[in-house]
Protein backbone atom coordinates (compact mmCIF):
# COMPACT_ATOMS: atom_id res chain seq x y z
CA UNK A 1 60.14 -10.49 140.31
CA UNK A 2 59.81 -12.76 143.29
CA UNK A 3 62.77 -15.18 144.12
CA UNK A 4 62.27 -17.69 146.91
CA UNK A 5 64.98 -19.41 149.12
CA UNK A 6 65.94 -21.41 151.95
CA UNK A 7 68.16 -23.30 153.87
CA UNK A 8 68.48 -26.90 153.50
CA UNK A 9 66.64 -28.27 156.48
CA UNK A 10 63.75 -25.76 155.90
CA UNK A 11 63.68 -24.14 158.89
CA UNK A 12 64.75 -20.36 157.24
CA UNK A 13 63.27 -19.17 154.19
CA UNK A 14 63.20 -15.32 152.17
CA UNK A 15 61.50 -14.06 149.67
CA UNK A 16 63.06 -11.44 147.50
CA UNK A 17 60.23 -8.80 146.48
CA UNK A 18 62.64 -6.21 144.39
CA UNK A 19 64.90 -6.35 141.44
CA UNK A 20 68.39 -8.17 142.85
CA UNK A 21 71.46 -5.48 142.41
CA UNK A 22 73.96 -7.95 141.11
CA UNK A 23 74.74 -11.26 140.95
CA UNK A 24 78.63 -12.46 141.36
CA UNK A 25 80.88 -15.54 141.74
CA UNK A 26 83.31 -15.07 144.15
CA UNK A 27 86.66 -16.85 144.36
CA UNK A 28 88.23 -15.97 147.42
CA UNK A 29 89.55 -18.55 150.29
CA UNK A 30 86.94 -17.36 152.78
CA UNK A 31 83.80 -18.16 149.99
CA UNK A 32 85.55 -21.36 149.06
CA UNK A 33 85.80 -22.94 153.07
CA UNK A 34 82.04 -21.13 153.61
CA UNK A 35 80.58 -23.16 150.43
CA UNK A 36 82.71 -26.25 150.65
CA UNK A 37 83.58 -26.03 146.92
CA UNK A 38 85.40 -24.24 144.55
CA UNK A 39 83.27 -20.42 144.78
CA UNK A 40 80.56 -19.39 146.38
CA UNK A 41 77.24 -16.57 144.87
CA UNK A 42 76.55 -13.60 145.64
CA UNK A 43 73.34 -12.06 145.02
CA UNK A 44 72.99 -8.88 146.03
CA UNK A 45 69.47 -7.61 147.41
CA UNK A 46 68.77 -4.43 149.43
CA UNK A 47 67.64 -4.48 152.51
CA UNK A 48 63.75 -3.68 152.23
CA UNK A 49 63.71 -6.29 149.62
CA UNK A 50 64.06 -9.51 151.72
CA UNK A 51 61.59 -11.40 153.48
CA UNK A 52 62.82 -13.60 156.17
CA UNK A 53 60.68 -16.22 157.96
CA UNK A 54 62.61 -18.26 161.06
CA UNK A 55 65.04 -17.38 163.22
CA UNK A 56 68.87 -16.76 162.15
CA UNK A 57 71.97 -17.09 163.87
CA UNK A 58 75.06 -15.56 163.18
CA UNK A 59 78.92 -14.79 163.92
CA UNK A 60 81.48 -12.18 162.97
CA UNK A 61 84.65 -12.03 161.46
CA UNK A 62 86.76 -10.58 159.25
CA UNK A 63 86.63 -10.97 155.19
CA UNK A 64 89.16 -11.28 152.85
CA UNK A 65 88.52 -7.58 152.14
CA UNK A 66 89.54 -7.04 155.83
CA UNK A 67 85.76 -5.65 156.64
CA UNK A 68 84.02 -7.08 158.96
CA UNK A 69 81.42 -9.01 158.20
CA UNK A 70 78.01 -10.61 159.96
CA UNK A 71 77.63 -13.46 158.94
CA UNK A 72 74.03 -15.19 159.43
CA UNK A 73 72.89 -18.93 158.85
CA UNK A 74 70.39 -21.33 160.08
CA UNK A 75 71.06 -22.40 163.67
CA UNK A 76 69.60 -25.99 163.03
CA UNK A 77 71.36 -27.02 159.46
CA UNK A 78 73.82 -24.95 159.43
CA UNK A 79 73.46 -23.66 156.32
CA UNK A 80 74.65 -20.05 155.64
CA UNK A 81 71.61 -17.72 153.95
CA UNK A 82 73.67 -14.47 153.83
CA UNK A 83 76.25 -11.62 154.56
CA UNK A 84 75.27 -8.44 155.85
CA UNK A 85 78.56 -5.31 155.99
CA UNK A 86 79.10 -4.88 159.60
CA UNK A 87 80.27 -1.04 158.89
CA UNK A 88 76.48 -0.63 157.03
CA UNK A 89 75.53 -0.92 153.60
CA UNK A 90 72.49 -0.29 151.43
CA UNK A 91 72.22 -4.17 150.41
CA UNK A 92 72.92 -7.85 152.04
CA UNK A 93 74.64 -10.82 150.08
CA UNK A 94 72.36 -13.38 149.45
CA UNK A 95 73.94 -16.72 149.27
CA UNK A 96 73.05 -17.91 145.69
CA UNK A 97 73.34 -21.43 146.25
CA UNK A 98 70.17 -21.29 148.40
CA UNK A 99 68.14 -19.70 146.24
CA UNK A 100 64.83 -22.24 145.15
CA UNK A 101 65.73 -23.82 141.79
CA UNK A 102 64.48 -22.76 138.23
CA UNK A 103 65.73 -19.10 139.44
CA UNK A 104 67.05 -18.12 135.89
CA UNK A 105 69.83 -15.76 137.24
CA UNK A 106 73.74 -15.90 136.09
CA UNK A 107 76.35 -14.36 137.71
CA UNK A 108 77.87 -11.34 135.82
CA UNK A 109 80.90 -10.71 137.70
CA UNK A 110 84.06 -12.25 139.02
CA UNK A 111 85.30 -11.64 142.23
CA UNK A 112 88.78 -12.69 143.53
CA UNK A 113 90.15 -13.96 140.67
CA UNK A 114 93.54 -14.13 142.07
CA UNK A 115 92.74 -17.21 144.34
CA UNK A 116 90.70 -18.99 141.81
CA UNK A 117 91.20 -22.69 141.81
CA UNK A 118 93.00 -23.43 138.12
CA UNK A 119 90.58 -25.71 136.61
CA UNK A 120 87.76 -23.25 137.11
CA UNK A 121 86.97 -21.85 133.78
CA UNK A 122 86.11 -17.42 133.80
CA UNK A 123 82.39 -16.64 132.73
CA UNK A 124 83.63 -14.43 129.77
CA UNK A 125 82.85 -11.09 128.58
CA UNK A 126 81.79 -10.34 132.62
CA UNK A 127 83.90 -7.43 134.76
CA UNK A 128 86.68 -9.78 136.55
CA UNK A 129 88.66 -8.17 139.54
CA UNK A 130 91.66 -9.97 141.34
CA UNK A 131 90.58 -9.04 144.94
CA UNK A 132 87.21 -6.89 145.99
CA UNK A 133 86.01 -4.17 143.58
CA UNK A 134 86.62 -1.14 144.88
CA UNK A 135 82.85 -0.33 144.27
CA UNK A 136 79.90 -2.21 143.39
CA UNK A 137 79.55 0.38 140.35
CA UNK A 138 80.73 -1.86 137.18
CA UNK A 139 79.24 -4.78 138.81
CA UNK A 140 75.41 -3.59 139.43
CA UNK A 141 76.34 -2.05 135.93
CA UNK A 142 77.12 -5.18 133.89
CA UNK A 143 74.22 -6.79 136.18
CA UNK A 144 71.68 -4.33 134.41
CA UNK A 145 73.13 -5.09 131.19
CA UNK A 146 71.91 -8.61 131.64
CA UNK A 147 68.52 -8.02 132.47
CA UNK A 148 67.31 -5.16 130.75
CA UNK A 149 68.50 -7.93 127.42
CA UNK A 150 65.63 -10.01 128.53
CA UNK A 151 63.37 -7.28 128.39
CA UNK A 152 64.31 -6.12 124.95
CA UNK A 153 64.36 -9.81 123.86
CA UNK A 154 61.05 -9.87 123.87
CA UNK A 155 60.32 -5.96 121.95
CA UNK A 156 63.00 -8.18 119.76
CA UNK A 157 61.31 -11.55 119.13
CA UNK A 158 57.64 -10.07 119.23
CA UNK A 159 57.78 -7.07 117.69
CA UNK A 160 54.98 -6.91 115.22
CA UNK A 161 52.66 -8.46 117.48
CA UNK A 162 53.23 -5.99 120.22
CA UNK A 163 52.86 -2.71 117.75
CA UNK A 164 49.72 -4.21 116.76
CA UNK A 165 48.58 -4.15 121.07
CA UNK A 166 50.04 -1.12 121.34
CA UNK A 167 49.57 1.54 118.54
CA UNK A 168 46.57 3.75 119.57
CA UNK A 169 43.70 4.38 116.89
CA UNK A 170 43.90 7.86 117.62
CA UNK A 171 46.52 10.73 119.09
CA UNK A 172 46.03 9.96 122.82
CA UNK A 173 44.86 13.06 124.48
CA UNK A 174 47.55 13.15 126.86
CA UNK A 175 49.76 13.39 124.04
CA UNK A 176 48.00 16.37 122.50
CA UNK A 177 47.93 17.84 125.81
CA UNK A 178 51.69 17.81 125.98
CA UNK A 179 52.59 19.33 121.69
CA UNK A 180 50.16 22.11 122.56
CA UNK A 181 52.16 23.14 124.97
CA UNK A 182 55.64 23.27 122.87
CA UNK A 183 56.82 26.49 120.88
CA UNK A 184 56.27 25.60 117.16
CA UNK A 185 59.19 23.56 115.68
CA UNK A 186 60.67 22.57 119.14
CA UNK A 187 63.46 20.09 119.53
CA UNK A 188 61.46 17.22 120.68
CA UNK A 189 62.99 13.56 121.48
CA UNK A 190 60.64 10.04 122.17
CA UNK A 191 62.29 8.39 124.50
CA UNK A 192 61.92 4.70 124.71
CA UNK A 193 59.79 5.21 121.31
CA UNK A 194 58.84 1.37 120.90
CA UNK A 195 56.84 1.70 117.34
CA UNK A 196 57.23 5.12 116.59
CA UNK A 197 53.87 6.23 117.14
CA UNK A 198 53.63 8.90 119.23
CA UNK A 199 57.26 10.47 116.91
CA UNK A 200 54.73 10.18 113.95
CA UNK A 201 52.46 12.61 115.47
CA UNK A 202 55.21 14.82 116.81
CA UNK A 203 56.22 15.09 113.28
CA UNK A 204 53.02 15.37 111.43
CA UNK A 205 52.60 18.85 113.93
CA UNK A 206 55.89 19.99 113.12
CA UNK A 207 58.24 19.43 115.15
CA UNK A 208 62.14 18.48 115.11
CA UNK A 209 61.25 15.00 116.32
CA UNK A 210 64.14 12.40 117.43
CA UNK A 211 63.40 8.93 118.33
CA UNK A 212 65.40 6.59 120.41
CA UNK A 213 64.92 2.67 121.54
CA UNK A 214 66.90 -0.09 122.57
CA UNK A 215 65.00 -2.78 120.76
CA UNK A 216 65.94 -3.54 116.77
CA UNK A 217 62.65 -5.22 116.40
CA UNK A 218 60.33 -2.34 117.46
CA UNK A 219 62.75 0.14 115.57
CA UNK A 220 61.98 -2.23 112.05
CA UNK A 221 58.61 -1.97 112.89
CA UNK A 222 58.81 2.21 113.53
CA UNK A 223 60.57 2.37 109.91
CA UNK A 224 57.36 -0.13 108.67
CA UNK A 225 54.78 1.09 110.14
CA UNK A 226 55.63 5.02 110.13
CA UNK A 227 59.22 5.93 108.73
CA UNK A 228 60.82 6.82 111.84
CA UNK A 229 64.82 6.20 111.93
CA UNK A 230 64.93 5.09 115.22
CA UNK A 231 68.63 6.04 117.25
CA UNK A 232 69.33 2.56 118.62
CA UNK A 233 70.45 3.06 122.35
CA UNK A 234 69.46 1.83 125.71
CA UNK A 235 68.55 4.79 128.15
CA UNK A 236 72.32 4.58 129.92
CA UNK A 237 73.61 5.41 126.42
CA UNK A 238 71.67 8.69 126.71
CA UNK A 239 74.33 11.85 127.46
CA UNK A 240 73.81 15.13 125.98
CA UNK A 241 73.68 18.53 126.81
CA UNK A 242 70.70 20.86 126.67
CA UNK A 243 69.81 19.49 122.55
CA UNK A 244 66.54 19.54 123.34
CA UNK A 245 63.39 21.58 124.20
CA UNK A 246 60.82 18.46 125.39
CA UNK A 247 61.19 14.55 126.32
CA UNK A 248 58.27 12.21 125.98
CA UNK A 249 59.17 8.93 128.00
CA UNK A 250 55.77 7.68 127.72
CA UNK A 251 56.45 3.88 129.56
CA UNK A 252 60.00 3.04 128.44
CA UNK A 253 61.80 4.23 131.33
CA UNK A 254 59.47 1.59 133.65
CA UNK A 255 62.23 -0.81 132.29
CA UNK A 256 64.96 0.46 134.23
CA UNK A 257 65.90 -0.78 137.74
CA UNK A 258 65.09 1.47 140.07
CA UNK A 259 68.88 2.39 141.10
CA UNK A 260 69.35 4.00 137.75
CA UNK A 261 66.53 5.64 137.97
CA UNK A 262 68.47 8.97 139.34
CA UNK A 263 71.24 8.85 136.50
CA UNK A 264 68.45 8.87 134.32
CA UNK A 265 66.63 11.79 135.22
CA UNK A 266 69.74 13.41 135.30
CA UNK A 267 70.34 12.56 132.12
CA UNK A 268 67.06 13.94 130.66
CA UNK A 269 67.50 17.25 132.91
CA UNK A 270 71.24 17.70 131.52
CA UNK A 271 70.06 17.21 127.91
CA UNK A 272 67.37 19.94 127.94
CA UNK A 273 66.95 23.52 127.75
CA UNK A 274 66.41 25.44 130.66
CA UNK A 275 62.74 25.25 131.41
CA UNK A 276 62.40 22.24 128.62
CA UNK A 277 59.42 19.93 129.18
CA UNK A 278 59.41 15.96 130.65
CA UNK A 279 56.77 13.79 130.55
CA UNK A 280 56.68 10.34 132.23
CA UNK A 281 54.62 7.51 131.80
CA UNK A 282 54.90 5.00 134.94
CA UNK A 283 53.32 2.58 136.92
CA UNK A 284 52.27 2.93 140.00
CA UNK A 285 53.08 0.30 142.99
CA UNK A 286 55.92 -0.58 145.00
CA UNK A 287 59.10 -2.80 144.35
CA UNK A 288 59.79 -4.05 141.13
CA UNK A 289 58.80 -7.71 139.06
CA UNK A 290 59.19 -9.40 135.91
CA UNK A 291 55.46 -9.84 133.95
CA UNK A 292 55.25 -13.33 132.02
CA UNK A 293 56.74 -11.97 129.51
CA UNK A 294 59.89 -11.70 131.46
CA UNK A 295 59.89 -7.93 131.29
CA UNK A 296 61.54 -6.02 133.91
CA UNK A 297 59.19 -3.11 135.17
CA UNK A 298 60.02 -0.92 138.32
CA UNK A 299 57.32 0.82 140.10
CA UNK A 300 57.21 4.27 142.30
CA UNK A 301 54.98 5.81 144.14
CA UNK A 302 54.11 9.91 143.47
CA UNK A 303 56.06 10.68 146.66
CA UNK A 304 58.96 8.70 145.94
CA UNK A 305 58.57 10.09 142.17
CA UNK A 306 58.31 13.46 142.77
CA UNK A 307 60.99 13.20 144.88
CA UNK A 308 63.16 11.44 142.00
CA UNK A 309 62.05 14.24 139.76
CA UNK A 310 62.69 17.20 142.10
CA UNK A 311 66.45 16.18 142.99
CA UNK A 312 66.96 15.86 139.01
CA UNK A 313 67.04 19.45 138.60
CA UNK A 314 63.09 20.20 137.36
CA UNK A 315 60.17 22.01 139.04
CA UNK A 316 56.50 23.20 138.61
CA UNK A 317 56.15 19.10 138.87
CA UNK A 318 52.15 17.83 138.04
CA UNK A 319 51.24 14.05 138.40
CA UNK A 320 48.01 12.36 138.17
CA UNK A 321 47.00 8.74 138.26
CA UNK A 322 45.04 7.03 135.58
CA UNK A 323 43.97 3.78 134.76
CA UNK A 324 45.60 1.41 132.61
CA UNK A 325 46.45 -2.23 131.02
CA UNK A 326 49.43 -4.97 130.44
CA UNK A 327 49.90 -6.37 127.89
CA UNK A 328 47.41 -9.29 128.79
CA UNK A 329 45.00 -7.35 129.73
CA UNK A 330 44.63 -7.30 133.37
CA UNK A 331 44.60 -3.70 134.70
CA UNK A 332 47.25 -0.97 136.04
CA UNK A 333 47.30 2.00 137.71
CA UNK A 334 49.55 4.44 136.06
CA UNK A 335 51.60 7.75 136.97
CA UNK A 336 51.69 10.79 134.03
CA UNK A 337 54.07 13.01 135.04
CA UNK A 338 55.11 16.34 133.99
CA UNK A 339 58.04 18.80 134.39
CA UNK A 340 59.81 21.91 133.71
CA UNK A 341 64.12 21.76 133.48
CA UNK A 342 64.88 23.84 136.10
């Protein structure tokens, strides 16, 4: 994605060129004074994902949280763009209220509840915290909750139409590649499975084939379409231990922000065999975006990749690039990766 922003006199504006780690409303006395109203937002961005153009000036102090904090704003309006932890921190507060309108984003967590003014109503069914979380875990947590439901709300709502773009003619070579290197009747799960087709194949050669998706639509249309029983779970639902021999994850796990990428992997390497197989499909690129569609997709580079892979517990790691397409046809460079469970 690509969120724009600004102060009010237009002398400071940022772009945002990654996937935002949280969004928050935050009650406490300090946000109140800073915003002149009843909260103030909090996005939260990391560092290498804001563009700044203008100069910013800024002043120190001491939050509510008794950190110190920098806090920066535009020396001509006056209007404050952001927070950044004075004691270091991998991300910097955006402040949401300058953010360009027709944004989309709502906050998913409360802060500093304690001091909220009475007639403010709580966002429900959001993690709410009396004073500062004592980690930004639960909140980047519910955060991804949020967004990766606008990605499967469109596998939901479009379903049929997107088995019919994506379901090859024939067993994609790469996929072939992969089976013929399983022992017969290996424990074999399709990770982000979408229609089911590659499970169909795994099956039709034999092997103990799961398949698992978050979407209910493309699960329906795996049943339809090839009579796969889809497990319905989104990838941080995934926690096993060593159940399986091989994991396809042929462009499913694309979907996740890029800060749960690591839990992920782990994941996978904790639910296979020693020496069981992962494949990854991936694009290739930098930061993250949302396609028209409003799909969340994170890219990597094979450094950065490898890297992800490596400190997840596998080895004898191959990747190659290959071409590719979106969904409306315009091209992509992909990543096929392949590992053994260490």
């Amino acid at each position: 994605m690509s969120l724009t922003g600004g102060c009010q006199c237009g002398v400071v504006r940022y772009r945002i060129t990654g996937e935002p780690l949280g969004f928050a409303r935050c009650h406490c006395t300090d946000c109140q004074k800073q915003s002149g109203s009843a909260f103030g937002l909090s996005l939260y961005v990391r560092l290498d994902d804001i563009e700044i153009t203008g100069e910013l000036a800024e002043w120190r102090s001491r939050a509510a949280s008794g950190k110190e904090v920098i806090r920066r704003f535009c020396p001509v309006c006056g209007v404050r763009i952001m927070h950044v932890s004075a004691s270091g921190a991998d991300y910097v507060s955006i402040k949401g209220g300058t953010l360009d309108p027709g944004h989309g984003l709502e906050p998913q967590a409360e802060l500093w509840t304690a001091s909220r003014l009475p007639w403010v109503q709580l966002i429900e069914g959001v993690p709410q915290w009396e004073g500062q979380p004592p980690s930004h875990d639960a909140l980047r947590r519910s955060w991804a909750a949020w967004r990766s439901g606008r990605t499967l709300a469109f596998y939901d709502t479009h379903a049929a139409d997107y088995a019919d773009w994506s379901e090859p003619e024939a067993e994609p070579p790469r996929l072939a590649a992969f089976l013929d290197k399983l022992a017969p009747g290996a424990r074999v799960l399709d990770l982000g499975c979408g229609t089911g087709w590659a499970a169909a194949k795994m099956g039709q050669r034999g092997f103990r084939v799961r398949a698992m998706d978050g979407s209910r639509g493309l699960a329906a249309q795996a049943k339809l379409r090839h009579g796969i029983d889809v497990e319905i779970a989104e990838f941080t639902d995934f926690n096993e231990f060593e159940t399986l021999d091989a994991i396809w994850a042929f462009f499913s796990l694309l979907h996740a922000p890029r800060d749960r990428m690591p839990r992920h992997l782990s994941a996978c390497s904790a639910a296979l065999a020693p020496g069981g197989r992962l494949y990854l499909g991936l694009k290739a690129g930098t930061g993250s975006s949302r396609d028209p569609q409003d799909r969340l997709y994170t890219y990597y580079d094979a450094e950065e990749l490898r890297a992800l892979v490596r400190a997840a517990g596998f080895r004898d790691i191959t990747l190659e690039h290959g071409a590719g397409k979106n969904y409306d046809g315009s091209p992509t460079e992909n990543l096929y990766l392949e590992a053994l469970r260490g």
